[in-house]
Protein backbone atom coordinates (compact mmCIF):
# COMPACT_ATOMS: atom_id res chain seq x y z
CA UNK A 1 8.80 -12.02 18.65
CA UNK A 2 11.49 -11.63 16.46
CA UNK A 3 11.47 -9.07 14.13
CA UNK A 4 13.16 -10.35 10.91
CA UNK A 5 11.21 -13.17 9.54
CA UNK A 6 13.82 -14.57 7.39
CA UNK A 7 14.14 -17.73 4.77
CA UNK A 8 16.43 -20.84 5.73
CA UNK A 9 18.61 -20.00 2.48
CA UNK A 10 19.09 -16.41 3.84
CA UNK A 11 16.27 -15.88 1.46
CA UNK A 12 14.01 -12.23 1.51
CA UNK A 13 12.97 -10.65 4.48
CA UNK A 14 9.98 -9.19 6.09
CA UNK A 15 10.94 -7.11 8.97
CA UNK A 16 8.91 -5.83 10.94
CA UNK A 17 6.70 -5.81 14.40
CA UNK A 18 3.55 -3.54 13.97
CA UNK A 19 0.33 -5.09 14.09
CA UNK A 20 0.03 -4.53 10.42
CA UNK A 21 3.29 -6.81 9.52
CA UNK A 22 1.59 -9.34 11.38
CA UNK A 23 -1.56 -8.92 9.41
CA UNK A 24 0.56 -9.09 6.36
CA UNK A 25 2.79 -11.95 7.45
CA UNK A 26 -1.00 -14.09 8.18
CA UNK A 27 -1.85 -13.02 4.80
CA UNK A 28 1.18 -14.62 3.32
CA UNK A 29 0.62 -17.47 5.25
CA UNK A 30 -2.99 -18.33 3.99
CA UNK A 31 -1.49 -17.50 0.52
CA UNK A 32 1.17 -19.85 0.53
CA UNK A 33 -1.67 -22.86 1.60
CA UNK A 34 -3.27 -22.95 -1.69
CA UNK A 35 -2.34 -22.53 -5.18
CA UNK A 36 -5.17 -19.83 -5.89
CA UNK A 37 -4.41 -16.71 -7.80
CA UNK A 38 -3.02 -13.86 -5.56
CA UNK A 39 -3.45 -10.03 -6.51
CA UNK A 40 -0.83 -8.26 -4.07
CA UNK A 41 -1.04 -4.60 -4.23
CA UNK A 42 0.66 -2.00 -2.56
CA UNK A 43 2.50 1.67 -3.42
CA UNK A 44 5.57 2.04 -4.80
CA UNK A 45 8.63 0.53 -3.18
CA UNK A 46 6.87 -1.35 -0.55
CA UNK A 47 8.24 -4.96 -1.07
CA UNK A 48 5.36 -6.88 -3.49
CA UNK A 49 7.90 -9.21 -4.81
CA UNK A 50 9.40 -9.94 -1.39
CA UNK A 51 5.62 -11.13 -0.31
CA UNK A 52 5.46 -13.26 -3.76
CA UNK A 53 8.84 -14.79 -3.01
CA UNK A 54 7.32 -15.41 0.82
CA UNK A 55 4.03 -16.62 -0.75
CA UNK A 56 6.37 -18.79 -3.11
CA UNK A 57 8.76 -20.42 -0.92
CA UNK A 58 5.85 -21.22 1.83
CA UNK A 59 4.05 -23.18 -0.54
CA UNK A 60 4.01 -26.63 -2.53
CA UNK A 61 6.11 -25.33 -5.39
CA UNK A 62 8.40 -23.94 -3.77
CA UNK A 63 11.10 -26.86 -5.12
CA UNK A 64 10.15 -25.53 -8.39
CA UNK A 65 11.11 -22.16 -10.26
CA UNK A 66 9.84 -18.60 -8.86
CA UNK A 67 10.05 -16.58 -12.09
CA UNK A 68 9.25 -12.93 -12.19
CA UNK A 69 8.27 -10.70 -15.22
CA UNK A 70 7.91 -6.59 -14.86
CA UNK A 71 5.05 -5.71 -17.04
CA UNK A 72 5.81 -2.28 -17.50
CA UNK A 73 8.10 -0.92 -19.85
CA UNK A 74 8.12 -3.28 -22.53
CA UNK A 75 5.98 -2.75 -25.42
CA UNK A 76 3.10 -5.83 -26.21
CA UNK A 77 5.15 -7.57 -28.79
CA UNK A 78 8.16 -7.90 -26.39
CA UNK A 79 6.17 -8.83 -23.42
CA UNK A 80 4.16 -11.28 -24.97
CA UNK A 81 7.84 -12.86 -26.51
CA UNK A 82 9.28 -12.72 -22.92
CA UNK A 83 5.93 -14.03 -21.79
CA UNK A 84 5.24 -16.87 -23.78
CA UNK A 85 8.50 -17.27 -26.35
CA UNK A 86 8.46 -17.15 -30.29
CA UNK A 87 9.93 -19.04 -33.18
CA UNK A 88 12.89 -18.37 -35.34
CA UNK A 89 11.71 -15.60 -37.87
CA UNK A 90 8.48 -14.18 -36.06
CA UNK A 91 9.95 -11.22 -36.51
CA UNK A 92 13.27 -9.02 -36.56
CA UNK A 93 15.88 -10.24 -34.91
CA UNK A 94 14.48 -13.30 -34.13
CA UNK A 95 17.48 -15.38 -34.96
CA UNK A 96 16.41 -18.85 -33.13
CA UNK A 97 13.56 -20.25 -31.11
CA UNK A 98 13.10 -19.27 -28.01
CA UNK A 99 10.84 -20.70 -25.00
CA UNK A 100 9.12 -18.16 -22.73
CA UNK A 101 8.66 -17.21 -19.19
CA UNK A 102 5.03 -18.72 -18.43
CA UNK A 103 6.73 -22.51 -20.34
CA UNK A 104 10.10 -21.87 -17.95
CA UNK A 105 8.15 -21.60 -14.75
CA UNK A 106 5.96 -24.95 -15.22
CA UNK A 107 5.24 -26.94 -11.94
CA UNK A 108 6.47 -23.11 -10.47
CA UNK A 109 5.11 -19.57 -9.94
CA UNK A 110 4.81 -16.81 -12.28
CA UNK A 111 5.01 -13.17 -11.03
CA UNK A 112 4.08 -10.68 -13.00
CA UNK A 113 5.45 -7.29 -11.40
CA UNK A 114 3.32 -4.05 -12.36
CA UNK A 115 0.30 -5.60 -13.90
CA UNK A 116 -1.77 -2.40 -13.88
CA UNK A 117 0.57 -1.02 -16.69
CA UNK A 118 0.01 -4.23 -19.36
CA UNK A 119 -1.99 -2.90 -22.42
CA UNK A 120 -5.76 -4.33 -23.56
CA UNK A 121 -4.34 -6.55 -25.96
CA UNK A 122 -2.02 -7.83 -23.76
CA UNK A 123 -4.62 -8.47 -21.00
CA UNK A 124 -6.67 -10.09 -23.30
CA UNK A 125 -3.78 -12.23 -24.03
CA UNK A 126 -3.27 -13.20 -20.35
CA UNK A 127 -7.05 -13.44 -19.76
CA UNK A 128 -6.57 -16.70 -22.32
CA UNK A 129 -3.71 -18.08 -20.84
CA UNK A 130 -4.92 -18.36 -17.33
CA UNK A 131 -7.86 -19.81 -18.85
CA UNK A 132 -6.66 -22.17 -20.90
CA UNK A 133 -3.01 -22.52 -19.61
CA UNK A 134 -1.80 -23.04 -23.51
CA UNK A 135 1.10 -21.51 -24.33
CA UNK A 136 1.03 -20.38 -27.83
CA UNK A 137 4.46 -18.55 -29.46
CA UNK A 138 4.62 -15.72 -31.44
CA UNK A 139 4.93 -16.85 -34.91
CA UNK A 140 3.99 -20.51 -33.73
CA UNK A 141 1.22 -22.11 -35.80
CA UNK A 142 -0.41 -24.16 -33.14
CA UNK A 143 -0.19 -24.66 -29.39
CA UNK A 144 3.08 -25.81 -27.88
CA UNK A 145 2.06 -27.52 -24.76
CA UNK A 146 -0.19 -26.97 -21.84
CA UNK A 147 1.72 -25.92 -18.24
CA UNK A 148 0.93 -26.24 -14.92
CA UNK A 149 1.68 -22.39 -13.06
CA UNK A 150 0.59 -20.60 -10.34
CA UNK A 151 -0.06 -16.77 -11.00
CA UNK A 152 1.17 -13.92 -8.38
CA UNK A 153 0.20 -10.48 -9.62
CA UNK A 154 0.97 -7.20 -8.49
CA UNK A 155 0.01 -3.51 -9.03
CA UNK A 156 0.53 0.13 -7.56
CA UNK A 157 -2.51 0.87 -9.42
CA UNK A 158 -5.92 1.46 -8.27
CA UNK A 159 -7.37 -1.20 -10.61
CA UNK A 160 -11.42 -0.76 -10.10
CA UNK A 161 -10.78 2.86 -11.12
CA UNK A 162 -8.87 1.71 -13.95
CA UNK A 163 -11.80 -0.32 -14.69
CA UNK A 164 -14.50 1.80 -14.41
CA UNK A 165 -12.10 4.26 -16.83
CA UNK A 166 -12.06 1.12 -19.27
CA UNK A 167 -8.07 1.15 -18.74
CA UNK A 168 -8.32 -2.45 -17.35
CA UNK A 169 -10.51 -5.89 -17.81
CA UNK A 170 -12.94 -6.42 -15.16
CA UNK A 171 -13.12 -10.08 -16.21
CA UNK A 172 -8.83 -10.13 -15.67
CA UNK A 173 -9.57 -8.48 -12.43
CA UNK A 174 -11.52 -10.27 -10.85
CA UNK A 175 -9.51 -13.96 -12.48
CA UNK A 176 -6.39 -12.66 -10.49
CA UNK A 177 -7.95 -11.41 -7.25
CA UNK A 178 -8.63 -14.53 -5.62
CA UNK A 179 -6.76 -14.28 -2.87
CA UNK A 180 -5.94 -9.88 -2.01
CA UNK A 181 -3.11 -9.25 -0.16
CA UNK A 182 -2.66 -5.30 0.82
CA UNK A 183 0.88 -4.27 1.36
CA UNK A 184 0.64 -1.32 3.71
CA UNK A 185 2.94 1.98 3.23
CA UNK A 186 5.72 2.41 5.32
CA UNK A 187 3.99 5.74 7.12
CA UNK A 188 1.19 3.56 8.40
CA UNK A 189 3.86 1.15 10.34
CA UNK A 190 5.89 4.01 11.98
CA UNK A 191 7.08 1.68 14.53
CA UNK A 192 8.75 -0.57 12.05
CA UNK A 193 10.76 2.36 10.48
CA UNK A 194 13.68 2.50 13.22
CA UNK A 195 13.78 -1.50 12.82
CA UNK A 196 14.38 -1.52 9.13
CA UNK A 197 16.74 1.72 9.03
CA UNK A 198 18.83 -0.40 11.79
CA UNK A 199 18.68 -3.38 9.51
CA UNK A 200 19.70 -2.03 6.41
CA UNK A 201 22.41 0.20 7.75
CA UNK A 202 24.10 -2.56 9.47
CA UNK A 203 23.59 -4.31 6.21
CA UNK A 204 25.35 -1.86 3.88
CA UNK A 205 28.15 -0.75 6.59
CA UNK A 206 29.26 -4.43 6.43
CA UNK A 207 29.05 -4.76 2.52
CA UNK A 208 31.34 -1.43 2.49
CA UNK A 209 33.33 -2.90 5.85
CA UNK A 210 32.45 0.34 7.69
CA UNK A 211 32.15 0.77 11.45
CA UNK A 212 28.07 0.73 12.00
CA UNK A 213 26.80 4.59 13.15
CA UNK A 214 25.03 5.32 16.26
CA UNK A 215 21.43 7.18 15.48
CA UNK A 216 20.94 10.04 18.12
CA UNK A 217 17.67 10.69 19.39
CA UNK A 218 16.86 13.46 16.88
CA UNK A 219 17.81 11.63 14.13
CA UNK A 220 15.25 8.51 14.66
CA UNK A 221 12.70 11.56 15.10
CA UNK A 222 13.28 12.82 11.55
CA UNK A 223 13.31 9.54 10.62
CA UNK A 224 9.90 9.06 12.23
CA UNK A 225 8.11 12.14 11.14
CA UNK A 226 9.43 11.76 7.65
CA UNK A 227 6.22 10.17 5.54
CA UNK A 228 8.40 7.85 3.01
CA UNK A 229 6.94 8.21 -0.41
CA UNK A 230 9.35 5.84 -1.50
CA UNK A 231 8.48 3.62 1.07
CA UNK A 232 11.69 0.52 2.00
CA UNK A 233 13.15 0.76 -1.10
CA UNK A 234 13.47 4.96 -0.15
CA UNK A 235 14.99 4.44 3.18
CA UNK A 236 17.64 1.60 1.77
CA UNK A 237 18.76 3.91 -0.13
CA UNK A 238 19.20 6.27 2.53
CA UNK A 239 20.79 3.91 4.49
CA UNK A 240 23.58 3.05 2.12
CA UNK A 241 24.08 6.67 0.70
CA UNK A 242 24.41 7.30 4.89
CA UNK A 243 26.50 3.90 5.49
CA UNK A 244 29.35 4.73 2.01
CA UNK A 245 29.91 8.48 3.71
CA UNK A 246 30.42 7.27 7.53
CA UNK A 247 32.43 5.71 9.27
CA UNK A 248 31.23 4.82 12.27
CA UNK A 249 30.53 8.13 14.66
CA UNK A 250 26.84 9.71 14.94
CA UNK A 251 24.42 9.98 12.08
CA UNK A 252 23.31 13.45 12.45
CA UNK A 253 20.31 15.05 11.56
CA UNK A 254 22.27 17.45 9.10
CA UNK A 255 23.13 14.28 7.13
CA UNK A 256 19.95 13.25 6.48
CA UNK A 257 18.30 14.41 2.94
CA UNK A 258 17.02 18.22 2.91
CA UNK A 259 13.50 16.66 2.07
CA UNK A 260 13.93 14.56 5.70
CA UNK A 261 15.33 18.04 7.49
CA UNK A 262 12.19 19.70 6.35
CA UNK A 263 9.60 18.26 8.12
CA UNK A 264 11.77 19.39 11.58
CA UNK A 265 10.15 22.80 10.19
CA UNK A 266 6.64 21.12 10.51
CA UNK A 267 6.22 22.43 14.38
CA UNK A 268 3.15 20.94 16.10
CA UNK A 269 0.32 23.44 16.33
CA UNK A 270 -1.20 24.08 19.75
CA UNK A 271 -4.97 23.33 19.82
CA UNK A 272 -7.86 24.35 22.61
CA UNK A 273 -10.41 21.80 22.63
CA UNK A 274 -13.45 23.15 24.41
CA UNK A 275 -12.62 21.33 27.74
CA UNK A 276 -9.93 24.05 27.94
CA UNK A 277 -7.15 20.49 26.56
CA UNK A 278 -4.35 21.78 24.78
CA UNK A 279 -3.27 19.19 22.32
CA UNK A 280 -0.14 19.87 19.87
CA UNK A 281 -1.88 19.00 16.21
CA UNK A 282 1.31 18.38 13.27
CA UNK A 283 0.07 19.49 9.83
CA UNK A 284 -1.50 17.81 7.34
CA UNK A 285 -0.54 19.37 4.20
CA UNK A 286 -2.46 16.80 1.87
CA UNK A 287 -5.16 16.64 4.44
CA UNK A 288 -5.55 20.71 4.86
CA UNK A 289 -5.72 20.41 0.24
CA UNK A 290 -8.63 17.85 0.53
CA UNK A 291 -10.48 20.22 3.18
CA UNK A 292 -9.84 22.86 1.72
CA UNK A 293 -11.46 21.45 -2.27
CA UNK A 294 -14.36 20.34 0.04
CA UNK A 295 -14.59 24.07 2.04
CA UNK A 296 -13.84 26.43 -0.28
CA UNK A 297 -14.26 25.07 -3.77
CA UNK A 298 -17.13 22.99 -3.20
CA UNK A 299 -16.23 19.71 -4.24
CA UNK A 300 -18.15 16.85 -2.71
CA UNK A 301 -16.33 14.05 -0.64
CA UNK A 302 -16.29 11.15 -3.27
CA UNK A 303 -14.11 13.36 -5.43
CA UNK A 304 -11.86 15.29 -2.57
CA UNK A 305 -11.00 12.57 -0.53
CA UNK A 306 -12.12 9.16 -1.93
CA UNK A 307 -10.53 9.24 -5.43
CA UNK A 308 -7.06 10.65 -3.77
CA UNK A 309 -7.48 7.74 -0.71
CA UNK A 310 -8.15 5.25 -3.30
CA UNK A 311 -5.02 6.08 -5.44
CA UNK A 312 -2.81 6.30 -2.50
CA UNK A 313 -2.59 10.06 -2.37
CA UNK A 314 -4.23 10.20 0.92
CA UNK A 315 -3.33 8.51 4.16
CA UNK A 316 -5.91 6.88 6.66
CA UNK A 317 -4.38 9.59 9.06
CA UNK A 318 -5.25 12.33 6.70
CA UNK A 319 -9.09 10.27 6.24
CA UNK A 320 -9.44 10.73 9.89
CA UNK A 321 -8.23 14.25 10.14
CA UNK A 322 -10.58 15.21 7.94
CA UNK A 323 -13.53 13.46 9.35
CA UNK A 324 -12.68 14.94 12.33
CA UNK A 325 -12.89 18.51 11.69
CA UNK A 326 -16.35 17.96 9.81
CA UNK A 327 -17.97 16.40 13.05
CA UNK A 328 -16.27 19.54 14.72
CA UNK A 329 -18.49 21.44 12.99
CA UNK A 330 -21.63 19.59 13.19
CA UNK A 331 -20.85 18.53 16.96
CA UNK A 332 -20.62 14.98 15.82
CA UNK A 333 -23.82 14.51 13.82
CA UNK A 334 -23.19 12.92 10.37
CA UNK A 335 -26.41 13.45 9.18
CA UNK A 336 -25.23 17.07 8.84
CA UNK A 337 -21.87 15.88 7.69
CA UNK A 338 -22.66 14.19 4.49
CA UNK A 339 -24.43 17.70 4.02
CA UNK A 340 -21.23 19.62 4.92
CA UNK A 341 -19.62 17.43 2.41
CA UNK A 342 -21.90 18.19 -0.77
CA UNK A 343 -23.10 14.79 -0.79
CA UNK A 344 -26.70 13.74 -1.19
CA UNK A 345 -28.84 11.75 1.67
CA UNK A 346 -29.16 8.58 -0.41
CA UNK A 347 -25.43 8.46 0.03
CA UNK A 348 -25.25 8.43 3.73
CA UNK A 349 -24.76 4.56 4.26
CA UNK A 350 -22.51 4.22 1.86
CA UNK A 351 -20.43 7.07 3.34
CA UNK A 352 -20.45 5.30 6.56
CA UNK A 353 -19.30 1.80 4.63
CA UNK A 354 -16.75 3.23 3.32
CA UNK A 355 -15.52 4.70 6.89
CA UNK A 356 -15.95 1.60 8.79
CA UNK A 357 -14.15 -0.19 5.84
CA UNK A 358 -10.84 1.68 6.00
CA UNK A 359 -11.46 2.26 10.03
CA UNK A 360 -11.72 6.02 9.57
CA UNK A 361 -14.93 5.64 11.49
CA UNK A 362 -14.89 7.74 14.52
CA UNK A 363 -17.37 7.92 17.62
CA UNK A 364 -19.40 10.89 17.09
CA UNK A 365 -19.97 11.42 21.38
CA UNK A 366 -16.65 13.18 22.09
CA UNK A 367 -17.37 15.96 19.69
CA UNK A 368 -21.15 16.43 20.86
CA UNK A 369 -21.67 19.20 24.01
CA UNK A 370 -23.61 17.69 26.56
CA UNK A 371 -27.32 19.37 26.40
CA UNK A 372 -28.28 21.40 29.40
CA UNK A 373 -31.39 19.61 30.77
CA UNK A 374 -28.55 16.65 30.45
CA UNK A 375 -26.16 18.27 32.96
CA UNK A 376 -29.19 19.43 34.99
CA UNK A 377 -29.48 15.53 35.52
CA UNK A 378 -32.51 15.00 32.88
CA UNK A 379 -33.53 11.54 31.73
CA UNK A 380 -31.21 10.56 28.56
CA UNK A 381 -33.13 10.72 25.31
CA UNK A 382 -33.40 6.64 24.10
CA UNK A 383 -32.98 7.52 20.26
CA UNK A 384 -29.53 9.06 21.03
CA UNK A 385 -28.31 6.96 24.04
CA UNK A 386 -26.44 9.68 25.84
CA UNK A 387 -25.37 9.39 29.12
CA UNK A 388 -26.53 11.78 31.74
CA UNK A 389 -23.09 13.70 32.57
CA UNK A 390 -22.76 12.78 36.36
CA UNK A 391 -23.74 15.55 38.76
């Protein structure tokens, strides 16, 4: 399959061939049959307005205008202007009328960029509006007109803990999150990474007319091990800073940023398993911080890992690290994990949900010892459903 999945009007691009690109590019697709409300959410620098352009351009309106609005940054009275216009004299500087985003995009789409960062008044505001679809101008003493738009939202936020904080309508949520689409971080689709560094240096080399760069072997290894807080938009900006400096020759790994040389410094760590395996284990800096609050300061799970997981400070790799040194310790019984993790019984199923949920679920037999009346060829106990180790 190709790679690049591109628009006929050399329109935006998801590239890509991980299993989770395809996820993402189905989710797009099922999107872009309807005209329901779409929440997309994703960290930083991922591509959310790509995948509303995508949802956009695949769907009924897409003949019509895709307008996009960034939430954040602009106090309520300006957002609400650029939102839904105002009349001449509403307020300073208001020298003429002027017709607003949500009135410029009718028959369209409507994207409104960093949601999670509009104020209560303002969300009340929108809560109306989708509602109602009026659009009502600042200064304006009646409705203007009713429009026809389809709403794409997006957020890096964690929005049900903004919720439960009282940061952010539940009502608004759950109005917008019709259709979910995750966007996942760039470290969770390592395969992709060597496909989109290609693409974009070839991309900026022939903006700048510069001989495209050869990427030795260590290089794409940095590039691999690197964990890409900044996600795409991150590494294009790598890859131009590295495409305006070269031309042509060898990226090498000494060009690179010092944050992308340090994690050469992160040597595997050799690991015995008790079969007498040696295994090479890379650290886990964030995941080591979590165990550690857990461990030694006595924090329960729900507050160590969940909150951080949930906000994006914790990988699924650093989920599964964790649960994996717990069942080392209790030879694979989570009864005795939830323990190990200062959580109460009553919380044990949901402590499984939420594993199986975010498959960071892991099968508890490879960390149990076999019993000895087991390797002595006993029957297997029916409540466990071991299998006899063969003699």
């Amino acid at each position: 399959m190709n790679p690049f999945a591109q628009t006929a009007d050399d329109g935006p691009l998801l590239i890509g061939s991980s299993a989770a690109i395809a996820r993402l590019r189905s989710d797009i697709d099922t999107a872009a049959r309807s005209d329901a409300k779409v929440l997309i959410v994703g960290e930083t620098g991922v591509g959310k307005e790509i995948v509303a352009r995508l949802v956009h351009i695949g769907g009924r309106r897409r003949r019509h205008p895709f307008v996009a609005i960034n939430c954040a940054g602009l106090p309520d009275s300006l957002l609400e202007s650029e939102l839904f216009g105002h009349v001449r004299g509403s307020f300073t500087g208001a020298y003429r009328d002027k017709p607003g985003l949500a009135a410029l995009s009718d028959k369209g789409t409507l994207f409104l960029d960093e949601l999670g960062e509009m104020s209560p008044r303002m969300q009340a505001v929108l809560l109306r509006f989708l509602e109602t679809g009026e659009i009502h101008r600042l200064g304006a003493d009646r409705i203007e007109k009713r429009v026809d738009v389809r709403i794409l939202a997006a957020t890096n936020r964690n929005l049900l803990g903004r919720i439960a904080s009282g940061d952010f309508r539940e009502d608004l949520y759950y109005r917008l999150n019709v259709i979910h689409v995750e966007i996942p971080p760039l470290r969770e689709r390592q395969s992709d990474i060597p496909l989109l560094f290609n693409h974009y240096l070839q991309h900026y080399c022939r903006t700048h007319s510069i001989d495209v760069p050869t990427l030795p072997q260590l290089t794409q290894e940095l590039l691999l091990a690197y964990r890409w807080p900044g996600n795409v938009r991150e590494l294009k900006n790598i890859a131009e800073r590295i495409a305006v400096r070269q031309d042509g020759g060898v990226v090498r790994p000494d060009m690179l940023p010092a944050e992308m040389r340090d994690t050469a410094n992160q040597k595997p760590i050799p690991t015995t398993a008790a079969d007498g395996t040696v295994t090479a284990v890379v650290p886990r800096p964030a995941a080591d911080a979590a165990w550690n609050e857990i461990v030694i300061g006595g924090k329960n799970f729900w507050a160590a890992v969940h909150a951080p997981f949930m906000d994006r400070e914790l990988t699924k790799s650093d989920v599964r690290e964790i649960i994996r040194r717990g069942l080392r310790e209790t030879e694979g019984s989570y009864r005795q994990l939830i323990e190990n993790f200062h959580l109460p019984a009553a919380d044990y199923k949901r402590f499984l949900a939420f594993l199986y949920q975010h498959d960071c679920h892991l099968a508890f037999h490879t960390f149990r010892e076999p019993r000895k009346d087991e390797r002595q060829g006993a029957p297997v106990d029916p409540i466990n459903l071991r299998v006899p180790a063969a003699s």
